[in-house]
N, C-alpha and C. Protein backbone atom coordinates (compact mmCIF):
# COMPACT_ATOMS: atom_id res chain seq x y z
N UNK A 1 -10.02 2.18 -6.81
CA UNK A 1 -10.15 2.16 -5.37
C UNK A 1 -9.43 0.93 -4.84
N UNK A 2 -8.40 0.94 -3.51
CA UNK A 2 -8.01 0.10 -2.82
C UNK A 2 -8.79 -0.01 -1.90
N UNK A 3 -9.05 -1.81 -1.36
CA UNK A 3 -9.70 -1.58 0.12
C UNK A 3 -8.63 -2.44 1.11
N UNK A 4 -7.94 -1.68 1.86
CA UNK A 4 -6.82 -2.42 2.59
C UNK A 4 -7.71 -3.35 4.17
N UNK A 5 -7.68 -5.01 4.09
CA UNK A 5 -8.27 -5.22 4.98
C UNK A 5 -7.53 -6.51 5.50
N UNK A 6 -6.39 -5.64 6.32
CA UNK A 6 -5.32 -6.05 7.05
C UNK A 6 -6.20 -7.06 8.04
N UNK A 7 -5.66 -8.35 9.16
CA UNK A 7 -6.80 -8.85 9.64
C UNK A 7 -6.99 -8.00 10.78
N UNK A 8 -6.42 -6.81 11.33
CA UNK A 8 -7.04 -6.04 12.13
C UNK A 8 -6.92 -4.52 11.92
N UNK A 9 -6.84 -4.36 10.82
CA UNK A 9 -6.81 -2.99 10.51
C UNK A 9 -7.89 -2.98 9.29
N UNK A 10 -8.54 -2.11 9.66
CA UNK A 10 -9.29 -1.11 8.28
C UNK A 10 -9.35 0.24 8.68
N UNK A 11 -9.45 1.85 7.91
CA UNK A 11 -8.98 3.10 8.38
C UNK A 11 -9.43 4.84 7.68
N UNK A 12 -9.61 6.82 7.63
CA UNK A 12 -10.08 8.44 6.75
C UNK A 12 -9.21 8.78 6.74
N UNK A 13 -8.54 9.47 5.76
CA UNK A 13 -7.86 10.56 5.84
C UNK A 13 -8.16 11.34 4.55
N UNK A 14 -7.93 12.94 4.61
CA UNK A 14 -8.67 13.41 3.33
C UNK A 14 -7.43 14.67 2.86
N UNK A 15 -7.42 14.41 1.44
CA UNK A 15 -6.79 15.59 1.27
C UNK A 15 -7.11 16.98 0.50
N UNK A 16 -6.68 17.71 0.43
CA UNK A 16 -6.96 18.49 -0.69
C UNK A 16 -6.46 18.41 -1.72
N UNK A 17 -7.35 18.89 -2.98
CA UNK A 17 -7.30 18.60 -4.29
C UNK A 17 -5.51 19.13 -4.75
N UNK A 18 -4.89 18.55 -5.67
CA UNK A 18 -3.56 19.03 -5.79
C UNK A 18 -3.89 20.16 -6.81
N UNK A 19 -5.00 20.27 -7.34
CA UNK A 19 -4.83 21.38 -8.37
C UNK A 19 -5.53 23.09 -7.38
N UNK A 20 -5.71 23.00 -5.86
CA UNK A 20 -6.00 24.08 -5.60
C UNK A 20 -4.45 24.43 -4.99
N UNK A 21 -4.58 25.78 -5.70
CA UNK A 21 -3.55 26.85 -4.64
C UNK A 21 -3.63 27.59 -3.98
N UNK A 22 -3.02 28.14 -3.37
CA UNK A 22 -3.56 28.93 -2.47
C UNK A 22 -2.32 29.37 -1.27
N UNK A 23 -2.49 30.34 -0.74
CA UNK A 23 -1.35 30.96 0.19
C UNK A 23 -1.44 30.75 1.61
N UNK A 24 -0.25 30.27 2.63
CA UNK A 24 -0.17 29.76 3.82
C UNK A 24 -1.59 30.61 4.72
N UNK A 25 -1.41 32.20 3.78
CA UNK A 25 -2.44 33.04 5.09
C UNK A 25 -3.59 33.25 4.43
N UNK A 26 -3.80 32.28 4.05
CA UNK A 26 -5.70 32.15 3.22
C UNK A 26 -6.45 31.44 4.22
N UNK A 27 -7.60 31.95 4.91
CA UNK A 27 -7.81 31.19 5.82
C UNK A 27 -7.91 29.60 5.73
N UNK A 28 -8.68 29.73 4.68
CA UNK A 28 -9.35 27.97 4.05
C UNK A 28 -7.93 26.98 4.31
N UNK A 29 -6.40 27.66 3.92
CA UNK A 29 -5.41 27.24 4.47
C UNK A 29 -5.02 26.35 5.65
N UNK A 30 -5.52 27.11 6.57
CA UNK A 30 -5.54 26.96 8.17
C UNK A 30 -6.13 26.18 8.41
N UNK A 31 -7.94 26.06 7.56
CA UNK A 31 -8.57 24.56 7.99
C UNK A 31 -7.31 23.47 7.53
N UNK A 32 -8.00 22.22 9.26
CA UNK A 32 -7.19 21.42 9.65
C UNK A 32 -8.21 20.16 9.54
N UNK A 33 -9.33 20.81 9.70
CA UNK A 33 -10.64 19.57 10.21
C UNK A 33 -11.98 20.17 10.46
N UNK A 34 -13.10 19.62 9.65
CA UNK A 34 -14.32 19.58 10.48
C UNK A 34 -14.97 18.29 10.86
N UNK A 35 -16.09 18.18 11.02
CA UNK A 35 -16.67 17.50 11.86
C UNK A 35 -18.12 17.25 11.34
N UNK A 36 -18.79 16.29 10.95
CA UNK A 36 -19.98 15.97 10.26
C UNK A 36 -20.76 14.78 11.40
N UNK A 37 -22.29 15.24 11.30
CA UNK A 37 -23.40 14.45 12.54
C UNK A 37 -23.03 14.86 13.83
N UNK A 38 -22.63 14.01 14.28
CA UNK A 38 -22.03 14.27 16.24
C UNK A 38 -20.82 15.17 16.21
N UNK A 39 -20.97 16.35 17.07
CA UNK A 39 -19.48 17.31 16.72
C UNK A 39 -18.69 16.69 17.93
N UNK A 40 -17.12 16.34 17.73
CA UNK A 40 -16.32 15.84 18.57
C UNK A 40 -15.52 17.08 19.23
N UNK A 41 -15.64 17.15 20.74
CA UNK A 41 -15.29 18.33 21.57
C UNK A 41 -13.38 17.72 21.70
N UNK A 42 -12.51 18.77 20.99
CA UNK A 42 -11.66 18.35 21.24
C UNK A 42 -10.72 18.96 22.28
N UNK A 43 -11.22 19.18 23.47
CA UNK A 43 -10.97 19.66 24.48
C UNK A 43 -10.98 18.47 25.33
N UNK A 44 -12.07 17.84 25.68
CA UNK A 44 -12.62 16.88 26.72
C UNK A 44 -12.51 15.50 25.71
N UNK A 45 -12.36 15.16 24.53
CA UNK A 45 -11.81 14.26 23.52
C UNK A 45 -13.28 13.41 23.28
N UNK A 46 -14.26 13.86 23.44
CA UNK A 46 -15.64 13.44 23.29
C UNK A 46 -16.68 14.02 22.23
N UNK A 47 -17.47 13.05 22.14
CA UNK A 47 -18.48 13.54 20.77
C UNK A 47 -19.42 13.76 21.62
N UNK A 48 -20.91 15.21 21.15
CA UNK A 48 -21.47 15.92 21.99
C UNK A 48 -23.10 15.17 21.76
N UNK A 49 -23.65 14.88 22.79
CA UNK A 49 -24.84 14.56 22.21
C UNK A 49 -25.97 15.93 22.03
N UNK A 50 -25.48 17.10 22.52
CA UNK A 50 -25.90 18.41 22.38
C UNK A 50 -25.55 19.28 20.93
N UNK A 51 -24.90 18.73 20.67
CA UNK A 51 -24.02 19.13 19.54
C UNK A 51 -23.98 18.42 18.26
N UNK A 52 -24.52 18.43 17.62
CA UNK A 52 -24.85 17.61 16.07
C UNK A 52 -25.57 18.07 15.27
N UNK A 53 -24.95 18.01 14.04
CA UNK A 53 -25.68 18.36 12.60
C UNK A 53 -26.26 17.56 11.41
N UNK A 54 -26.72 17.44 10.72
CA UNK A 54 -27.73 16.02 10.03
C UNK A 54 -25.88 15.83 9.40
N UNK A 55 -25.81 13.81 9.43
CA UNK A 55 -24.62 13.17 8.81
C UNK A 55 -25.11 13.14 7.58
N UNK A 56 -24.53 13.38 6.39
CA UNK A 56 -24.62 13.52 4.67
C UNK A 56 -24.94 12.46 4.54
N UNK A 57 -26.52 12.30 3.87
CA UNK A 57 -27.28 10.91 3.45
C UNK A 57 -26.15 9.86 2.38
N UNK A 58 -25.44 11.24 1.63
CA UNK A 58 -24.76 10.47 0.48
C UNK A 58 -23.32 8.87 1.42
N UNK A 59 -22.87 9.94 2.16
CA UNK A 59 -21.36 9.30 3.21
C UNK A 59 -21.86 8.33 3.96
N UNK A 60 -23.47 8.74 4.62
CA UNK A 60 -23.83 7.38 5.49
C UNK A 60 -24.24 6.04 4.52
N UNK A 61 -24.57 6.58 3.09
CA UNK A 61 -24.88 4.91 2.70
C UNK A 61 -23.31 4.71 2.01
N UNK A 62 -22.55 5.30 1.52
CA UNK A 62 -21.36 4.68 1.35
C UNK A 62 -20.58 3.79 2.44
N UNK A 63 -20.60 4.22 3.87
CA UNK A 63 -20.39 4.12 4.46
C UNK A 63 -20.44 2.58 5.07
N UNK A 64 -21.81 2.98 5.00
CA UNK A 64 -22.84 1.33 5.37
C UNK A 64 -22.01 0.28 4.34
N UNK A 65 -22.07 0.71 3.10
CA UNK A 65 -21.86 0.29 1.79
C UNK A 65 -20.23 -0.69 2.03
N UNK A 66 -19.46 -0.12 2.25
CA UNK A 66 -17.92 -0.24 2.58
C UNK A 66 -18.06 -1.61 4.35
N UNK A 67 -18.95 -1.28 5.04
CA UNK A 67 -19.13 -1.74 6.28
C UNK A 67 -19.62 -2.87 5.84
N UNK A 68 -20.36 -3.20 5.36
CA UNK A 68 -21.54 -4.22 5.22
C UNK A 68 -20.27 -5.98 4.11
N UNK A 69 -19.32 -5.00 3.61
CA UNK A 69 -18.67 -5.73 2.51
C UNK A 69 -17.25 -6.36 3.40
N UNK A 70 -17.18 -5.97 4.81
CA UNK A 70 -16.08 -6.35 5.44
C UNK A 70 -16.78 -7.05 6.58
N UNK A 71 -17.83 -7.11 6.78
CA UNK A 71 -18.76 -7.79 7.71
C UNK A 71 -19.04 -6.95 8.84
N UNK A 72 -19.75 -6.05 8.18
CA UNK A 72 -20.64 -4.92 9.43
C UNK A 72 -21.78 -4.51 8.58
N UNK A 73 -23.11 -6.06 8.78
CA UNK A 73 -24.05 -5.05 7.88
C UNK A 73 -25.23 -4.00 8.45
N UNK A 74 -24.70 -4.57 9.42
CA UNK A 74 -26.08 -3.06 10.24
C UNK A 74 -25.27 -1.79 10.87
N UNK A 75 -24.23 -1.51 9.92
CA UNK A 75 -23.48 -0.60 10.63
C UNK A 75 -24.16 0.50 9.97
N UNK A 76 -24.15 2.01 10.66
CA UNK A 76 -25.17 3.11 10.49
C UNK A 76 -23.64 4.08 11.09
N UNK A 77 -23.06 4.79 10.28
CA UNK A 77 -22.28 5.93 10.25
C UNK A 77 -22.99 7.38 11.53
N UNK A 78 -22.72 8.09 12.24
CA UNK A 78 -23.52 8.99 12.86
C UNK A 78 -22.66 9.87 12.84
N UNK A 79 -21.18 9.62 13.13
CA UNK A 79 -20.28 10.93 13.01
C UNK A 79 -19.49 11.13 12.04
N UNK A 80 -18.47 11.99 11.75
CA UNK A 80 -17.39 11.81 10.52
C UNK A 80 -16.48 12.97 10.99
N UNK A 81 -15.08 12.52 11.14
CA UNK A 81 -14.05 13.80 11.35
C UNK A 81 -13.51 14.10 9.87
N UNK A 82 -13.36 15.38 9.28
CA UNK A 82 -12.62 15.21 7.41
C UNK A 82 -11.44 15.75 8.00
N UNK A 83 -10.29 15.43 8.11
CA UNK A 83 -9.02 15.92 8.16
C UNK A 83 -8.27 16.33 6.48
N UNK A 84 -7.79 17.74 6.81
CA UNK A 84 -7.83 18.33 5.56
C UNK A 84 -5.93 18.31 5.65
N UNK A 85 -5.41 17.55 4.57
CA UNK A 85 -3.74 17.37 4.78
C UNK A 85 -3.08 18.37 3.75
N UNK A 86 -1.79 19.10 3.85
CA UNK A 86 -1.46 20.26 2.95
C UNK A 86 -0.02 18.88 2.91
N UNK A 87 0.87 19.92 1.95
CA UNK A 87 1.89 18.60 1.77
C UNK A 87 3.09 18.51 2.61
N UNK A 88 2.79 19.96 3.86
CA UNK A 88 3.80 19.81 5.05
C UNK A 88 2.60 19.42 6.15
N UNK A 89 1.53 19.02 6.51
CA UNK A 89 0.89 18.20 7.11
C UNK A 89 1.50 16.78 7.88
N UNK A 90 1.31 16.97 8.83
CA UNK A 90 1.32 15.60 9.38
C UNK A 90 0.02 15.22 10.55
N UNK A 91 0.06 14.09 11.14
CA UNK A 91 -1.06 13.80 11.80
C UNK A 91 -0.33 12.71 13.04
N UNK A 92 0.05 13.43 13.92
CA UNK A 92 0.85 12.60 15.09
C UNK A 92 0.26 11.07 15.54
N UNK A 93 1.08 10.49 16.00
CA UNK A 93 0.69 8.73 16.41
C UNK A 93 -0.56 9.03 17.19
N UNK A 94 -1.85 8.47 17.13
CA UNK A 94 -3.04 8.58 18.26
C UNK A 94 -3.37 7.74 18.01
N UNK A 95 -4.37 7.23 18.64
CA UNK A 95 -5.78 5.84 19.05
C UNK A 95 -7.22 7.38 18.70
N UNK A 96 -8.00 6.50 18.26
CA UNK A 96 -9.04 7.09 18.27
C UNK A 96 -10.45 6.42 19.49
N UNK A 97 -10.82 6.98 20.41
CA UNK A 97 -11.11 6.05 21.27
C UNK A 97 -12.44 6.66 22.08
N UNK A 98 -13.08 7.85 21.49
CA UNK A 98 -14.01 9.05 21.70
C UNK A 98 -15.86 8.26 21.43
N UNK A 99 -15.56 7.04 20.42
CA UNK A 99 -17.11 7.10 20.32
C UNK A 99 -17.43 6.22 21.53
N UNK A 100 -18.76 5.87 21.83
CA UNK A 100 -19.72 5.28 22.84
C UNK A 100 -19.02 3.66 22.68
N UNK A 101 -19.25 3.10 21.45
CA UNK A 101 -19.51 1.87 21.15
C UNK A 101 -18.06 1.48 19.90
N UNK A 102 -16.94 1.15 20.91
CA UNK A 102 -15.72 0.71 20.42
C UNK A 102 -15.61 -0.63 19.22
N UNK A 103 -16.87 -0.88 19.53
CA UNK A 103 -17.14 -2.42 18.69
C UNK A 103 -17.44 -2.29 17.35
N UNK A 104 -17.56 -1.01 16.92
CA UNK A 104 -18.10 -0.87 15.74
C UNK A 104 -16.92 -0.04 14.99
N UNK A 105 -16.89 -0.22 13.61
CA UNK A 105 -15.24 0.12 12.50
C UNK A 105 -15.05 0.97 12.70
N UNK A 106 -14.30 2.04 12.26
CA UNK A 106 -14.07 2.81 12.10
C UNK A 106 -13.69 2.99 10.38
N UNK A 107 -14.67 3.85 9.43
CA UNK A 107 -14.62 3.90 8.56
C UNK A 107 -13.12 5.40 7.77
N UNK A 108 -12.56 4.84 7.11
CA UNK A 108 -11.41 5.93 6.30
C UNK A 108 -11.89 6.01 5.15
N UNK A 109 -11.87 7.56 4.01
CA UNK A 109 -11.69 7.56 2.74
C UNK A 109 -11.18 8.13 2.73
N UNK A 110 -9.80 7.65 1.75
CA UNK A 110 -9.13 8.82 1.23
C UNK A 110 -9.36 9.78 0.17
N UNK A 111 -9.52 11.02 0.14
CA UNK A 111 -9.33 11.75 -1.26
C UNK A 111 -8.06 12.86 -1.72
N UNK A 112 -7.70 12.92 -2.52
CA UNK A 112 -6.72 14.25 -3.11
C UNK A 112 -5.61 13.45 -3.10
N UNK A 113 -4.48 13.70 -2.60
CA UNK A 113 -3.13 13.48 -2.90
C UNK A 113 -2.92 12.57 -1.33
N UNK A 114 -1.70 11.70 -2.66
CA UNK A 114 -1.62 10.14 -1.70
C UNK A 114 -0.51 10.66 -0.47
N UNK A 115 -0.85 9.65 0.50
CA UNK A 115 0.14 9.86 1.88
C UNK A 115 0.27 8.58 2.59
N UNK A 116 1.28 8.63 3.04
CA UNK A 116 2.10 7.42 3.77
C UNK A 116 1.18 7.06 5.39
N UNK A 117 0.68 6.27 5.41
CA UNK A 117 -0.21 6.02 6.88
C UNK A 117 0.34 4.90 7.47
N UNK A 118 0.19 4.99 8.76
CA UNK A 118 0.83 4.03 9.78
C UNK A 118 -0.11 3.13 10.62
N UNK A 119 -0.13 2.33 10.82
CA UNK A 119 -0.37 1.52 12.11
C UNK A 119 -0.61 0.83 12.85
N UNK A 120 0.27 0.75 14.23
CA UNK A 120 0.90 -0.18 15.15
C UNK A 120 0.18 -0.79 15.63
N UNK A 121 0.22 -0.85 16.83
CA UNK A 121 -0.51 -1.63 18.00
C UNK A 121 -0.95 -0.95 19.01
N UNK A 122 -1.43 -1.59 20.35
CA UNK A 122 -2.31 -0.39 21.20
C UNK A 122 -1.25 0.32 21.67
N UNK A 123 -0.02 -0.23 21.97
CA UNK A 123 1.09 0.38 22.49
C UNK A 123 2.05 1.39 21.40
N UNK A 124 2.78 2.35 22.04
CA UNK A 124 3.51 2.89 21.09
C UNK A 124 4.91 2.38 20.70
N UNK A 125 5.15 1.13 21.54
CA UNK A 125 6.13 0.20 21.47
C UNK A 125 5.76 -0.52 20.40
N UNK A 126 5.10 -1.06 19.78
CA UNK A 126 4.81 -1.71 18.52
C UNK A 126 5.10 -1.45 17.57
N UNK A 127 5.64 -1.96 16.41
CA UNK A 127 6.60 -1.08 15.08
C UNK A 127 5.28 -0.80 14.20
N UNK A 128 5.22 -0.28 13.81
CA UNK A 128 4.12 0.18 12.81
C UNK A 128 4.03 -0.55 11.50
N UNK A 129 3.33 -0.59 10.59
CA UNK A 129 2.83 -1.14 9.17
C UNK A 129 2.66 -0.11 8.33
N UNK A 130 3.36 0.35 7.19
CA UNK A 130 3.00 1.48 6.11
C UNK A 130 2.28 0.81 5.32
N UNK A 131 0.97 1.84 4.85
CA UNK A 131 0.17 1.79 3.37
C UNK A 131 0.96 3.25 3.14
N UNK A 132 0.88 2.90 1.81
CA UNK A 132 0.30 3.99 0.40
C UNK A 132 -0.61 4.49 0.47
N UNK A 133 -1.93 5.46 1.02
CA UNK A 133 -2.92 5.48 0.84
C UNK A 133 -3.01 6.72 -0.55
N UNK A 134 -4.23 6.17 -1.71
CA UNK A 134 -4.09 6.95 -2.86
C UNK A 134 -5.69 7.66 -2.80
N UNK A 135 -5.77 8.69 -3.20
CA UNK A 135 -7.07 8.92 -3.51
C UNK A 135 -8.36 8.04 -4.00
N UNK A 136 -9.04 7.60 -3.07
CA UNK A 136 -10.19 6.76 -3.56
C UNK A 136 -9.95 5.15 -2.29
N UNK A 137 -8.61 5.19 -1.83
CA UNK A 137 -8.41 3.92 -0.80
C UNK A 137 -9.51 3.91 0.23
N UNK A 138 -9.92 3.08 0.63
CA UNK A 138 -10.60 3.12 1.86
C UNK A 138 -9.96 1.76 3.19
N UNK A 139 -9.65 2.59 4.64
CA UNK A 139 -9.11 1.61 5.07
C UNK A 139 -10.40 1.41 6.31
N UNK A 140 -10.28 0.21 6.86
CA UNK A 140 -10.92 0.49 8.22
C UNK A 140 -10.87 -0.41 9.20
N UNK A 141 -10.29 0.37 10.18
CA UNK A 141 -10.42 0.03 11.44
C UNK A 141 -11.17 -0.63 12.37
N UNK A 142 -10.88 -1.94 12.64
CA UNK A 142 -11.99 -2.66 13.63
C UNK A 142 -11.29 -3.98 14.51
N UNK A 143 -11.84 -3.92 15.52
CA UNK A 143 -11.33 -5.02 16.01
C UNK A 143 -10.47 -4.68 16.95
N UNK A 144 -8.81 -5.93 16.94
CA UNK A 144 -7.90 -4.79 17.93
C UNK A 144 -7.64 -3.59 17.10
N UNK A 145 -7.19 -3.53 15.30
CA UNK A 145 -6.82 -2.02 15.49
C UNK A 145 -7.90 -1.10 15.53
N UNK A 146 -8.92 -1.12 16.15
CA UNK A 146 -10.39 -0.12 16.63
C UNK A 146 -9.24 1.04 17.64
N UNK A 147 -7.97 0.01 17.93
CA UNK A 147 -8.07 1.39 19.48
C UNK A 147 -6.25 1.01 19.08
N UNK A 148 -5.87 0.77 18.12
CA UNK A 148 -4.25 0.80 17.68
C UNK A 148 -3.75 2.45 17.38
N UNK A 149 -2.69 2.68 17.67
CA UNK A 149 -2.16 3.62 17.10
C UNK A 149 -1.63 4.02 16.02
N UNK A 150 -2.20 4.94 15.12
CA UNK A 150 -2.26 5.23 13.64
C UNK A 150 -1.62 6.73 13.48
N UNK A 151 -1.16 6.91 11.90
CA UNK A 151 -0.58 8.07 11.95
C UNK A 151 -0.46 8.65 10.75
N UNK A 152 -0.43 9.97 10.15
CA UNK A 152 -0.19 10.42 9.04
C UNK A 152 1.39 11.01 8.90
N UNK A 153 2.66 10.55 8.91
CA UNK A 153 3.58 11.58 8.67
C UNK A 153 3.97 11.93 7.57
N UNK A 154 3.46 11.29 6.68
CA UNK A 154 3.73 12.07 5.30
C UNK A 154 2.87 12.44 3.85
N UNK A 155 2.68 13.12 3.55
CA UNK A 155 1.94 13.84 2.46
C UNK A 155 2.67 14.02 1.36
N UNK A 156 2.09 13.03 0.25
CA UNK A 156 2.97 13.11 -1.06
C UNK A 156 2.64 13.69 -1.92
N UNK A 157 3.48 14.84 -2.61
CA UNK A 157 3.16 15.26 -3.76
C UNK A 157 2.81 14.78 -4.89
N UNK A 158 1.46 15.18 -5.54
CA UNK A 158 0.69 15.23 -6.73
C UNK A 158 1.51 14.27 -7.71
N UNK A 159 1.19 13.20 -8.48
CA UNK A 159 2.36 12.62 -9.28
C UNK A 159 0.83 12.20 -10.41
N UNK A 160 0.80 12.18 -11.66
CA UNK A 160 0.29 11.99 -12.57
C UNK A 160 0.86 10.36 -12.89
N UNK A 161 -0.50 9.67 -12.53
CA UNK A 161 -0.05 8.41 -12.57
C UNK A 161 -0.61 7.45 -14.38
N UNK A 162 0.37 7.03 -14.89
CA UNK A 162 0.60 6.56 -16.17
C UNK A 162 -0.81 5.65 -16.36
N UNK A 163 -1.70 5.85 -17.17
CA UNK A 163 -2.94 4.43 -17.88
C UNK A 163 -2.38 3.92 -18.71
N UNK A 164 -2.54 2.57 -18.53
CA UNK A 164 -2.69 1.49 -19.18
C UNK A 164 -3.41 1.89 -20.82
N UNK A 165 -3.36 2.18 -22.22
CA UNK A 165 -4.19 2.59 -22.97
C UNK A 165 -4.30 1.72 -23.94
C-alpha cells in the first residue's frame, strides 16, 4: 500500500479486477458507480438526507483508520461514491464539493488495475500533479485540495509486477 500525502492533497478511485471479462453489452459493464450510506443525487449534485443506506461497518473503520493517521482522529466516514474504471474509462477534471462539511478529507482507495490521477488547483488554470495510483494506494484529500480539481484520464492495463524473492 502507498499513502500519497502531498501537503494538500490526499484522494478513491476503484477498479475492476483485471482478471474479470466480460462484454461491452453485459450490463455489470455499464456500471459506472454506486453509492454507499448517504445516496448522492446526481442531478441537483447533492447527498440526500432522505436517501441512505447503512455505510459498511468494515470501510467506516478503515476509513477512520487511514483519517486518524494523517490527522483526522474523530473523522466518521457516512458516505462513499465506488467509481467502477474499464481500461477505456476516464473520469473528467471536477472538484468534489456536495458534502455539508468541506472541512473534513476526503477519503480514496484504490483497487484493481493502476491509473494515472491528477490534481490541480481550485482553478482549471493550474497545471496538475500525476500519481501512479496502484491497487491498494490510498490518497486523500483535505485542506485546499478538499475542493481542487482532480481527474482520472487514464486506466492502465493489468501488468504483473516482478517480487523481490
Amino acid at each position: 500500500m502507498h499513502m500519497y500525502t502531498h501537503t494538500h492533497t490526499h484522494t478513491l478511485a476503484c477498479a475492476f479486477s483485471p482478471a474479470l471479462k466480460m462484454s461491452k453489452h453485459d450490463p455489470l459493464y455499464r456500471l459506472r458507480w454506486v453509492t454507499l450510506g448517504y445516496h448522492h443525487n446526481w442531478d441537483t449534485k447533492e447527498y440526500s438526507d432522505s436517501r441512505r443506506s447503512l455505510f459498511p461497518p468494515d470501510l467506516a473503520e478503515l476509513t477512520a483508520c487511514v483519517a486518524e493517521a494523517v490527522g483526522f482522529p474523530k473523522f466518521v466516514a457516512e458516505a462513499a461514491i465506488v467509481n467502477y474504471y474499464h481500461l477505456d474509462s476516464t473520469l473528467s477534471g471536477h472538484t468534489d464539493h456536495s458534502e455539508k462539511d468541506l472541512s473534513l478529507p476526503l477519503v480514496s482507495i484504490s483497487f484493481g488495475l493502476s491509473a494515472i490521477f491528477l490534481i490541480g488547483g481550485q482553478t482549471r488554470e493550474t497545471r496538475p500533479t500525476a500519481l501512479l495510483l496502484r491497487s491498494g494506494d490510498v490518497v486523500i484529500m483535505s485542506q485546499e485540495s478538499r475542493l481542487s480539481y482532480h481527474a482520472v484520464p487514464r486506466v492502465l492495463p493489468h501488468v504483473h509486477e516482478l517480487s523481490a524473492e
